[in-house]
C-alpha atoms as a PDB file:
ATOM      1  CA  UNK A   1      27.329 135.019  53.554  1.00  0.00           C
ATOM      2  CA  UNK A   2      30.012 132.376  53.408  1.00  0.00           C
ATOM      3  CA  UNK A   3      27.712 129.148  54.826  1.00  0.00           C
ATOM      4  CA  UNK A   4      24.980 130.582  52.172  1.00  0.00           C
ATOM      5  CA  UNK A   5      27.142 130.671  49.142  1.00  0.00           C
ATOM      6  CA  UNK A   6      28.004 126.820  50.597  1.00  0.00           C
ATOM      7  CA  UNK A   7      24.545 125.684  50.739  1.00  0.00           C
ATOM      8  CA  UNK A   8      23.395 127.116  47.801  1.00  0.00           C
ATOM      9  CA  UNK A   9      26.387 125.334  45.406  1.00  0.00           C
ATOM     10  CA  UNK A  10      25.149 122.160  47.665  1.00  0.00           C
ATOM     11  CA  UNK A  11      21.987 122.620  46.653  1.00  0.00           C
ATOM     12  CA  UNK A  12      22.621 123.308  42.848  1.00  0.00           C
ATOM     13  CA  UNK A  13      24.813 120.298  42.595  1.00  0.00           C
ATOM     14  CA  UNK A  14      22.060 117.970  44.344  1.00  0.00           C
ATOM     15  CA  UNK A  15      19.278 119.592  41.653  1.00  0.00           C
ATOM     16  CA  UNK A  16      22.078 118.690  38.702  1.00  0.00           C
ATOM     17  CA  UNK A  17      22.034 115.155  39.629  1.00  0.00           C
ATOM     18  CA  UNK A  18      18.358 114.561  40.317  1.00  0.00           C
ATOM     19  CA  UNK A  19      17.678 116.442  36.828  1.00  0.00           C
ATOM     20  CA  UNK A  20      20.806 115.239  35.181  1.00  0.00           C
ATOM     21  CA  UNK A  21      19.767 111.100  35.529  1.00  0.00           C
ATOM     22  CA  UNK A  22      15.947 111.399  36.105  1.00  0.00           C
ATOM     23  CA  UNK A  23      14.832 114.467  33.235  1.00  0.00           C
ATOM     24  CA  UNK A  24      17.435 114.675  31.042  1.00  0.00           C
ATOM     25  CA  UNK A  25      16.649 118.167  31.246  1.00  0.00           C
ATOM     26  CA  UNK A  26      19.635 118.852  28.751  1.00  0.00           C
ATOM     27  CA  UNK A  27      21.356 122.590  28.977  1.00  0.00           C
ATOM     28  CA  UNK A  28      19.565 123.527  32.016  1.00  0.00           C
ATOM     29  CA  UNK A  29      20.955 120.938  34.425  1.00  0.00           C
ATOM     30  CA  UNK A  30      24.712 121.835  32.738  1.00  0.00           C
ATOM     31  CA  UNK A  31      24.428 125.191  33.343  1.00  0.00           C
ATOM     32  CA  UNK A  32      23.276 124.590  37.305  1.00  0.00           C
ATOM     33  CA  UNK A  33      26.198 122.378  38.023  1.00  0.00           C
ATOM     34  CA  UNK A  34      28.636 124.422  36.556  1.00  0.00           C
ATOM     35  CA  UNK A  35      27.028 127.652  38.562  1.00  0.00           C
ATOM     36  CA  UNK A  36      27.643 125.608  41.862  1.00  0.00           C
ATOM     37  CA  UNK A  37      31.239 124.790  40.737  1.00  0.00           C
ATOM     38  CA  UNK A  38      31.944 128.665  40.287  1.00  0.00           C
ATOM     39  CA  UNK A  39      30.437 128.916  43.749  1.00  0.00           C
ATOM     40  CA  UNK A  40      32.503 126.362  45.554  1.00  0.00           C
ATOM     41  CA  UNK A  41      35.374 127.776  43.918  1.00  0.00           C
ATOM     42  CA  UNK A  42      35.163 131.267  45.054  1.00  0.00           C
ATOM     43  CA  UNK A  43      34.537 129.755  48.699  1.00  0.00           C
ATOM     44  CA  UNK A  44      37.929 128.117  47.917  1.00  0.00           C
ATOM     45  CA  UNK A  45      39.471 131.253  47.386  1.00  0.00           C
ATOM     46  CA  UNK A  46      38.617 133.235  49.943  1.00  0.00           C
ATOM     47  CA  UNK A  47      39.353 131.111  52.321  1.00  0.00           C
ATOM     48  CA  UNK A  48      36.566 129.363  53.600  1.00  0.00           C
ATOM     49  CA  UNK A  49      36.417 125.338  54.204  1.00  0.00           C
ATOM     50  CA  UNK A  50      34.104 123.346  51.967  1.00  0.00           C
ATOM     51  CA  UNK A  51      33.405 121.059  54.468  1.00  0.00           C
END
């Protein structure tokens, strides 16, 4: 569960920056990278490596 929590903030933080400089898709893209913030923080706390 751990190495999908990982992939999918990795994921949501790749699809922020391609919408984020190429659509200027506005709320959307905001609310995406702060969703795979959330995620990498609660991998953080319970004690798993980011890398």
């Amino acid at each position: 569960m751990g190495n999908l929590l990982y992939v999918v903030a990795v994921l949501l933080i790749i699809g922020w920056a391609v919408g984020f400089f190429a659509f200027h898709a506005g709320w959307l893209i905001h609310a995406l990278l702060v969703i795979a913030v959330i995620a990498i923080l609660l991998r953080l706390i319970s004690g798993g490596k980011v890398a």
